[in-house]
N, C-alpha and C. Protein backbone atom coordinates (compact mmCIF):
# COMPACT_ATOMS: atom_id res chain seq x y z
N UNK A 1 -7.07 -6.32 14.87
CA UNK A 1 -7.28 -4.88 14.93
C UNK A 1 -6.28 -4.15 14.03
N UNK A 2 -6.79 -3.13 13.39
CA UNK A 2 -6.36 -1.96 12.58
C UNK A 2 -5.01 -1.26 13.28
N UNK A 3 -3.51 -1.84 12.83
CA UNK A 3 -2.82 0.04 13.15
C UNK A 3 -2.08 0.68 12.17
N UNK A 4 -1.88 2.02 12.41
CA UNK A 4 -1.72 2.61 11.05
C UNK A 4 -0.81 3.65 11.58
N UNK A 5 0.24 3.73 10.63
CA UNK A 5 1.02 5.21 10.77
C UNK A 5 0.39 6.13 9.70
N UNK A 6 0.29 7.08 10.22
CA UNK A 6 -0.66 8.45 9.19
C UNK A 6 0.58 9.47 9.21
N UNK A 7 0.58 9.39 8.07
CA UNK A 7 1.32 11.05 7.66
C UNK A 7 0.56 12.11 7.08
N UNK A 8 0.84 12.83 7.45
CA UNK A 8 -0.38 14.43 7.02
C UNK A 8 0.30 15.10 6.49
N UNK A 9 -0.20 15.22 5.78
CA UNK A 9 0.73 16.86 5.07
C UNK A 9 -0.10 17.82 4.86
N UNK A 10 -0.01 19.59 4.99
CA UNK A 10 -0.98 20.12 4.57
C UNK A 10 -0.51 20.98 3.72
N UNK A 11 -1.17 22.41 3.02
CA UNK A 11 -0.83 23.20 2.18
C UNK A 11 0.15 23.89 1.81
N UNK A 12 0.93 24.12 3.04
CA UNK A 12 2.21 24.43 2.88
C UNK A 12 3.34 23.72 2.73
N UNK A 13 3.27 22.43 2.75
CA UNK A 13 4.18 21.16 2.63
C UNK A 13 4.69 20.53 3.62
N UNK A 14 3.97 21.38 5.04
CA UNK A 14 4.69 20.79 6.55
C UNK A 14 3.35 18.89 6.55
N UNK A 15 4.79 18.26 6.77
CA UNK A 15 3.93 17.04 7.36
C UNK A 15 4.25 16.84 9.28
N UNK A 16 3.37 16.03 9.29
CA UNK A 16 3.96 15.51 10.68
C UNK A 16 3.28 13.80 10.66
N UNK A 17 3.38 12.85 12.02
CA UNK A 17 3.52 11.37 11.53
C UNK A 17 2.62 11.33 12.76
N UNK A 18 1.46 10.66 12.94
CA UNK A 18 0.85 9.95 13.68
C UNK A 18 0.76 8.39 13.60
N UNK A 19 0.38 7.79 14.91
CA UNK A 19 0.23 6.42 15.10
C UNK A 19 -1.02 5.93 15.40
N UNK A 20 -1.77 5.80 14.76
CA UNK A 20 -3.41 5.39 15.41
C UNK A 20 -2.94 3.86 15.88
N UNK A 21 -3.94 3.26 16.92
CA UNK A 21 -4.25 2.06 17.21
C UNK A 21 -5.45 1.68 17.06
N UNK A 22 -5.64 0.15 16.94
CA UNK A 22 -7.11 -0.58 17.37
C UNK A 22 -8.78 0.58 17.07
N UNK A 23 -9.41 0.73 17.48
CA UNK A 23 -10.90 1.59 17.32
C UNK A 23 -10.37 2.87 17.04
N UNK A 24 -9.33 3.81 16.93
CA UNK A 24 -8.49 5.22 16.57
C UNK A 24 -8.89 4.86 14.82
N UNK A 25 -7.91 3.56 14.26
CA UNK A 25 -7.64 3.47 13.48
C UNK A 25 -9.34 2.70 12.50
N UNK A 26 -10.39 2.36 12.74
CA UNK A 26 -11.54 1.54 12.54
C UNK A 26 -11.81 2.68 11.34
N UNK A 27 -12.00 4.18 11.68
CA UNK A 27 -12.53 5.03 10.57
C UNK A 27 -11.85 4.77 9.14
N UNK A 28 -10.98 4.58 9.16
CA UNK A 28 -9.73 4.56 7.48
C UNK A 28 -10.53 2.66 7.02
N UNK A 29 -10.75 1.84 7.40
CA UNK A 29 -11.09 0.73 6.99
C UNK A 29 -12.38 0.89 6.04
N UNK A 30 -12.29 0.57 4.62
CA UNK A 30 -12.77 0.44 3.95
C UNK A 30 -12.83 1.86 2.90
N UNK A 31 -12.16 2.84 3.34
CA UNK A 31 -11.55 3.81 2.17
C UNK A 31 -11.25 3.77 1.35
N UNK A 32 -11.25 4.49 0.15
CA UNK A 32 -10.79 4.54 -1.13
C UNK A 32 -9.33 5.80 -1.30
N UNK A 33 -8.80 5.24 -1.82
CA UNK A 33 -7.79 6.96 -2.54
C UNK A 33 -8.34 7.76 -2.82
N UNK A 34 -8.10 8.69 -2.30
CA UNK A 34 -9.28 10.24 -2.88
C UNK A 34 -10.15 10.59 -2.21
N UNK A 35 -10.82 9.79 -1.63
CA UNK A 35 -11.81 9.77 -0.07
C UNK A 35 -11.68 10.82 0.78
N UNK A 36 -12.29 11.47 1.22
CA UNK A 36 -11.94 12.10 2.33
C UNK A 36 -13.12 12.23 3.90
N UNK A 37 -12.22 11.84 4.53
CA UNK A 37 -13.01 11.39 6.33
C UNK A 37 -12.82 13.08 7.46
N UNK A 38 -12.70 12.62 8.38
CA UNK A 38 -13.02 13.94 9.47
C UNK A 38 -11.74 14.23 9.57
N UNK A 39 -10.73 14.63 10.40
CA UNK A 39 -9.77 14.98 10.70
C UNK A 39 -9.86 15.06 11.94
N UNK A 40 -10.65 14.83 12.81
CA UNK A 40 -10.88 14.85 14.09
C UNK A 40 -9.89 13.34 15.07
N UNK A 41 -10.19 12.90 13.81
CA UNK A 41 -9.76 11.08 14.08
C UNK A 41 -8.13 11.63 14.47
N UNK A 42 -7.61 12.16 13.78
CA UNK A 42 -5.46 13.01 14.31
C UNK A 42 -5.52 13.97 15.20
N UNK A 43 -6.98 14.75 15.42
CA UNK A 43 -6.91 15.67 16.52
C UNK A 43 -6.67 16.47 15.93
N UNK A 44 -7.34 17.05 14.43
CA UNK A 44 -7.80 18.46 13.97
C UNK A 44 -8.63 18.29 13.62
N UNK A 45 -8.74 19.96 13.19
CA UNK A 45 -10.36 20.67 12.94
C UNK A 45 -10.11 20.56 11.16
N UNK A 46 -10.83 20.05 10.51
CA UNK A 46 -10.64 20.04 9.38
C UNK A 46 -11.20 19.06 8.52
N UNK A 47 -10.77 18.46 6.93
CA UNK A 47 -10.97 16.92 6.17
C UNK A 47 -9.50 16.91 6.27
N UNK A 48 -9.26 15.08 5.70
CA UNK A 48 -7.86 14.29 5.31
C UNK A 48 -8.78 14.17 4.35
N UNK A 49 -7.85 14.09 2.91
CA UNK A 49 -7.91 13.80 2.28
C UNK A 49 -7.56 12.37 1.78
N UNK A 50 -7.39 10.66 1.25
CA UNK A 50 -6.95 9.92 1.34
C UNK A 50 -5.45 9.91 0.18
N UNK A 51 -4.25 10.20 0.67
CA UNK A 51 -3.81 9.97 -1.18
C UNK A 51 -2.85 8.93 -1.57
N UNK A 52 -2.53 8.02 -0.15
CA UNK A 52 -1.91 7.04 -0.82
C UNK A 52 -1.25 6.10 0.43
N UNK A 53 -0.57 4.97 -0.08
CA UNK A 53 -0.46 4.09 1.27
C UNK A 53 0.51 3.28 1.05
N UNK A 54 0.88 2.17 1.98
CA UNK A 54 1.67 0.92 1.75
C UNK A 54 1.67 -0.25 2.65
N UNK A 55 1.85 -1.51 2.62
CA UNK A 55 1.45 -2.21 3.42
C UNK A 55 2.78 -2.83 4.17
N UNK A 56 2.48 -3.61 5.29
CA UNK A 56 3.60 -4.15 5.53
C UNK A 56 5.28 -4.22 5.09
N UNK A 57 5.04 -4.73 3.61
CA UNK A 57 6.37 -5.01 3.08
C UNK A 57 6.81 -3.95 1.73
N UNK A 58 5.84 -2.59 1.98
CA UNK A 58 6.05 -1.42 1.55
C UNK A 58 5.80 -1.91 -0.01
N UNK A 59 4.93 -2.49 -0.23
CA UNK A 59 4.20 -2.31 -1.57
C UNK A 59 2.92 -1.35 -1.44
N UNK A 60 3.40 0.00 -2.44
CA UNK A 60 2.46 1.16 -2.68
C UNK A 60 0.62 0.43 -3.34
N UNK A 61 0.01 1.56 -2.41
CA UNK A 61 -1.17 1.25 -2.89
C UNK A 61 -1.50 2.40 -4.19
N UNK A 62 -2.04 1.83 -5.06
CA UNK A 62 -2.47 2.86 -6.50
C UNK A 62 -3.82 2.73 -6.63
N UNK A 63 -4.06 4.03 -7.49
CA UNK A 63 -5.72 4.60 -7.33
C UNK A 63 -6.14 3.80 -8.32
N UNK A 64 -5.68 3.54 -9.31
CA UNK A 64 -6.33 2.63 -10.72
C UNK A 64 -6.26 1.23 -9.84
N UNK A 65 -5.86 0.33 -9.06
CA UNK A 65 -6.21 -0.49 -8.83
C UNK A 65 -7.46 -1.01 -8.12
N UNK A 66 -8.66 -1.57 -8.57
CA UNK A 66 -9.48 -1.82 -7.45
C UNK A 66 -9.64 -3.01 -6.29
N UNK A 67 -10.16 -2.91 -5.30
CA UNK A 67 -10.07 -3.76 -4.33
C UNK A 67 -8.67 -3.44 -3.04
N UNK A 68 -8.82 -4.36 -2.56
CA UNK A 68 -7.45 -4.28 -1.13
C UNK A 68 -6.70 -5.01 -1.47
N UNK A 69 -6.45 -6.01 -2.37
CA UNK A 69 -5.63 -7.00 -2.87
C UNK A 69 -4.42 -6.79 -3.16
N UNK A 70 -3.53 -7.52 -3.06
CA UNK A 70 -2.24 -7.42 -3.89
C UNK A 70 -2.26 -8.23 -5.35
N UNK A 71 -2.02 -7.79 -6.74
CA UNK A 71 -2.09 -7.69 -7.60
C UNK A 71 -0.79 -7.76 -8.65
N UNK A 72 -0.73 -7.63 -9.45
CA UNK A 72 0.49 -7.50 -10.50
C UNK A 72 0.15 -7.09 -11.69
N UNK A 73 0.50 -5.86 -11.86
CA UNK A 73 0.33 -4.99 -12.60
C UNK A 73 1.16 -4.59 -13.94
N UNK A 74 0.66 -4.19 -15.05
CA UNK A 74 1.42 -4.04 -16.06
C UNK A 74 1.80 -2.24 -15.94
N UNK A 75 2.87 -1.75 -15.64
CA UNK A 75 3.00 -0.20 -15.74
C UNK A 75 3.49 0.43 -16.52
N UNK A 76 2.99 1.62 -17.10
CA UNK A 76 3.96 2.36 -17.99
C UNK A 76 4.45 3.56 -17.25
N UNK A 77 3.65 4.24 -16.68
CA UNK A 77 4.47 5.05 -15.28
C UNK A 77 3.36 5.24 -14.43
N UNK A 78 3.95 6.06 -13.80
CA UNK A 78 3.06 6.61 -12.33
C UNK A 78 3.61 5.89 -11.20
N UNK A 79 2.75 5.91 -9.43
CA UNK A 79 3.66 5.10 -8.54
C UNK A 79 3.33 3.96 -8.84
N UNK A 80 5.29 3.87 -8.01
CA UNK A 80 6.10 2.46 -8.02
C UNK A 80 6.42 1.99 -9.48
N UNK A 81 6.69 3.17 -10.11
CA UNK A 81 7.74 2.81 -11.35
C UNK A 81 8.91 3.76 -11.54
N UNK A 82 9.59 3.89 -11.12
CA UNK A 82 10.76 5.00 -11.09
C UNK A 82 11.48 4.89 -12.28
N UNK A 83 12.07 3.72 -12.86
CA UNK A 83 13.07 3.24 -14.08
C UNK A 83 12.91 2.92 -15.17
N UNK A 84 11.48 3.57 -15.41
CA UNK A 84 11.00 2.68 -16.69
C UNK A 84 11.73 3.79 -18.01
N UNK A 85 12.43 3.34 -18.93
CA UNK A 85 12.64 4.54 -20.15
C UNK A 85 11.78 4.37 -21.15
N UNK A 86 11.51 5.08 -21.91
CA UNK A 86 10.67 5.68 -22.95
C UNK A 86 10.00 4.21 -23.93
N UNK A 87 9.03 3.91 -23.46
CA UNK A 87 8.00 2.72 -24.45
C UNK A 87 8.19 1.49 -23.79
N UNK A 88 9.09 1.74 -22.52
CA UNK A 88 9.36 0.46 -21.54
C UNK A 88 7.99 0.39 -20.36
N UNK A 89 7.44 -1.44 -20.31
CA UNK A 89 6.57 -1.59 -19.82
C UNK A 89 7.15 -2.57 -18.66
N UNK A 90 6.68 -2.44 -17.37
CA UNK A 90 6.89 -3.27 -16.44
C UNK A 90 5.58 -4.03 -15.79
N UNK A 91 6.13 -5.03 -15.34
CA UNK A 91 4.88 -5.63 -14.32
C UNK A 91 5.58 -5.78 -12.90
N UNK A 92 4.53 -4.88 -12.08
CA UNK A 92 5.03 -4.54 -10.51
C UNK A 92 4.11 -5.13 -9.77
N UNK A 93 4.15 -5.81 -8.46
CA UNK A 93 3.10 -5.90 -7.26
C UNK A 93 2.43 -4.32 -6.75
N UNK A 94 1.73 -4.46 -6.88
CA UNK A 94 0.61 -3.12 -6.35
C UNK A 94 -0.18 -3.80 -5.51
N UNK A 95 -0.90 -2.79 -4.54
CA UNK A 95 -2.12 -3.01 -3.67
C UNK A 95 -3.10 -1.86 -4.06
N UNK A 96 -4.30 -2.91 -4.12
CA UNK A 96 -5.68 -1.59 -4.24
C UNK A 96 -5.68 -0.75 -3.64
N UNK A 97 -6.72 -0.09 -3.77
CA UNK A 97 -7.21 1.56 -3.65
C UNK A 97 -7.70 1.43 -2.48
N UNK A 98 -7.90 0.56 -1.91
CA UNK A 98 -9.54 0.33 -0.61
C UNK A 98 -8.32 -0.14 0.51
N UNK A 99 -8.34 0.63 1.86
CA UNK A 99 -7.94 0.42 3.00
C UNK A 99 -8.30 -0.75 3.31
N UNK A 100 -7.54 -1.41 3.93
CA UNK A 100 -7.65 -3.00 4.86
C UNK A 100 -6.84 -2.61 6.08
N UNK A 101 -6.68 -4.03 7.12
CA UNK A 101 -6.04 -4.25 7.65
C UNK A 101 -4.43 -4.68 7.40
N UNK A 102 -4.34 -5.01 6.17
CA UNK A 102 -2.87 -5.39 6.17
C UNK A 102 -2.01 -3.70 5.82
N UNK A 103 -2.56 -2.80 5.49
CA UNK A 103 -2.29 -1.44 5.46
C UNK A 103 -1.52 -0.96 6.39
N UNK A 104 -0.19 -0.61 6.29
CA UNK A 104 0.68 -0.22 7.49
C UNK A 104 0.84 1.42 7.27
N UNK A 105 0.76 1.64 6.25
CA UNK A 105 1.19 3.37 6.65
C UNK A 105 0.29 3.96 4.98
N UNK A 106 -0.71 5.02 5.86
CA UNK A 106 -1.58 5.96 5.34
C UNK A 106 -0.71 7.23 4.97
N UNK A 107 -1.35 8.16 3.32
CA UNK A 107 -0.51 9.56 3.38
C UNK A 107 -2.12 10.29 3.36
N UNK A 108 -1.59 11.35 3.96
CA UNK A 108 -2.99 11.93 3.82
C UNK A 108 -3.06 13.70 3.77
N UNK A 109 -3.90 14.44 3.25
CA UNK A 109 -3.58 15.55 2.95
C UNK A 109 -4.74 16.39 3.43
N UNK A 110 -3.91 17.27 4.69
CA UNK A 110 -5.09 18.06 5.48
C UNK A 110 -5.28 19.68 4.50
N UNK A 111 -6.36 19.75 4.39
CA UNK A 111 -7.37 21.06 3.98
C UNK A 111 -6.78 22.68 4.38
N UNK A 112 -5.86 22.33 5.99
CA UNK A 112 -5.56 23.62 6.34
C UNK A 112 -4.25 23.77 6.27
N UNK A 113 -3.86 24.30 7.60
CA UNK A 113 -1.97 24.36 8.33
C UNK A 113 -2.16 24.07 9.21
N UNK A 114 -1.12 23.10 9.03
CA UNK A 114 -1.10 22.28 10.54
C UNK A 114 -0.39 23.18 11.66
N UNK A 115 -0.83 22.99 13.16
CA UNK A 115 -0.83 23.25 14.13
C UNK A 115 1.17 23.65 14.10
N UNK A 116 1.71 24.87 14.84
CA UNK A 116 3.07 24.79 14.79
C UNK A 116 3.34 24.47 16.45
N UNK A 117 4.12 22.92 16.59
CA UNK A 117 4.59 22.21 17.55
C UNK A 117 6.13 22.98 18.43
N UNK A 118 6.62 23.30 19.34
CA UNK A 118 7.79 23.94 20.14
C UNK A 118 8.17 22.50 20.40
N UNK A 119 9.98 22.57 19.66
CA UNK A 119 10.77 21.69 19.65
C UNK A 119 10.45 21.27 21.42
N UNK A 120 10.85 19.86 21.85
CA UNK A 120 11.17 19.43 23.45
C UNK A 120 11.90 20.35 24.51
N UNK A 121 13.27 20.75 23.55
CA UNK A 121 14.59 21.59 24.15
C UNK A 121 13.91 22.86 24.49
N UNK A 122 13.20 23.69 23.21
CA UNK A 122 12.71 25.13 23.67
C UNK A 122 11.88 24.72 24.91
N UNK A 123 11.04 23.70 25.00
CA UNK A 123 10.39 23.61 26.17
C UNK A 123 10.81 23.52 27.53
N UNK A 124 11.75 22.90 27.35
CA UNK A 124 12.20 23.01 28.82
C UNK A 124 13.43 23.76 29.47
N UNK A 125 14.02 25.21 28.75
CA UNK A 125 13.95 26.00 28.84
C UNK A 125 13.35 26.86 29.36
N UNK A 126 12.39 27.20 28.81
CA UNK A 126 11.21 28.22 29.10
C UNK A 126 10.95 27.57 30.61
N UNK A 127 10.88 26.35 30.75
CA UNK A 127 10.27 25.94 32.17
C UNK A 127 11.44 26.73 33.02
N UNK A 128 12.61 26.39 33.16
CA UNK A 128 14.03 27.10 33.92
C UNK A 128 13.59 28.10 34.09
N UNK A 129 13.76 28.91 32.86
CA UNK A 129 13.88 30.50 33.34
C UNK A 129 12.52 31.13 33.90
């Protein structure tokens, strides 16, 4: 079974971090980068957009790659090349574009503004007084 940490971010730059499990997580399997599914699946009203990922041992997934595979790639920039200087070419491990199961953490980009959450502390406060 599928689990996935989802990060959302929406228009204003607020993210927040969800944890899907098992059948939560079944919708993202077989996605592409760029894709976009319901938003219902995190518990909003809205689309996610798909824009990027990493698996287990935090090798980034990239949109030019196809398939779910892990790969080795020749880069001149973009992600998972931070150091390259000017006409310098690297070859990096990448993972495809297409969601799998070995996929540990989804980024994803909601359409609206996300919901504003009251820290724990303000909450129980307000309960006291």
């Amino acid at each position: 079974m599928a689990n996935f940490k989802l990060t959302i971010s929406d228009i204003k730059g607020k993210s927040i971090s969800k944890e899907l499990k098992d059948s939560d997580a079944n919708p993202f399997l077989g996605l592409q980068i760029g894709n976009e599914t319901d938003a219902s699946i995190a518990g909003l009203t809205g689309k996610l957009k798909l824009t990027g990922g990493s698996d287990k041992s935090g090798v980034p997934m990239r949109s030019d790659v196809h398939g779910a595979a892990r790969k080795r790639v020749l880069l001149v920039k973009g992600v998972g090349l931070q150091d390259a200087e000017y006409g310098q070419r690297k070859r990096k491990l990448m993972r495809g574009n297409t969601v799998s199961e070995e996929i540990y953490q989804l980024n994803c980009k909601f359409d609206g503004e996300l919901p504003v959450e009251v820290p724990a502390e303000e909450k129980t406060e307000a309960k006291k007084e």
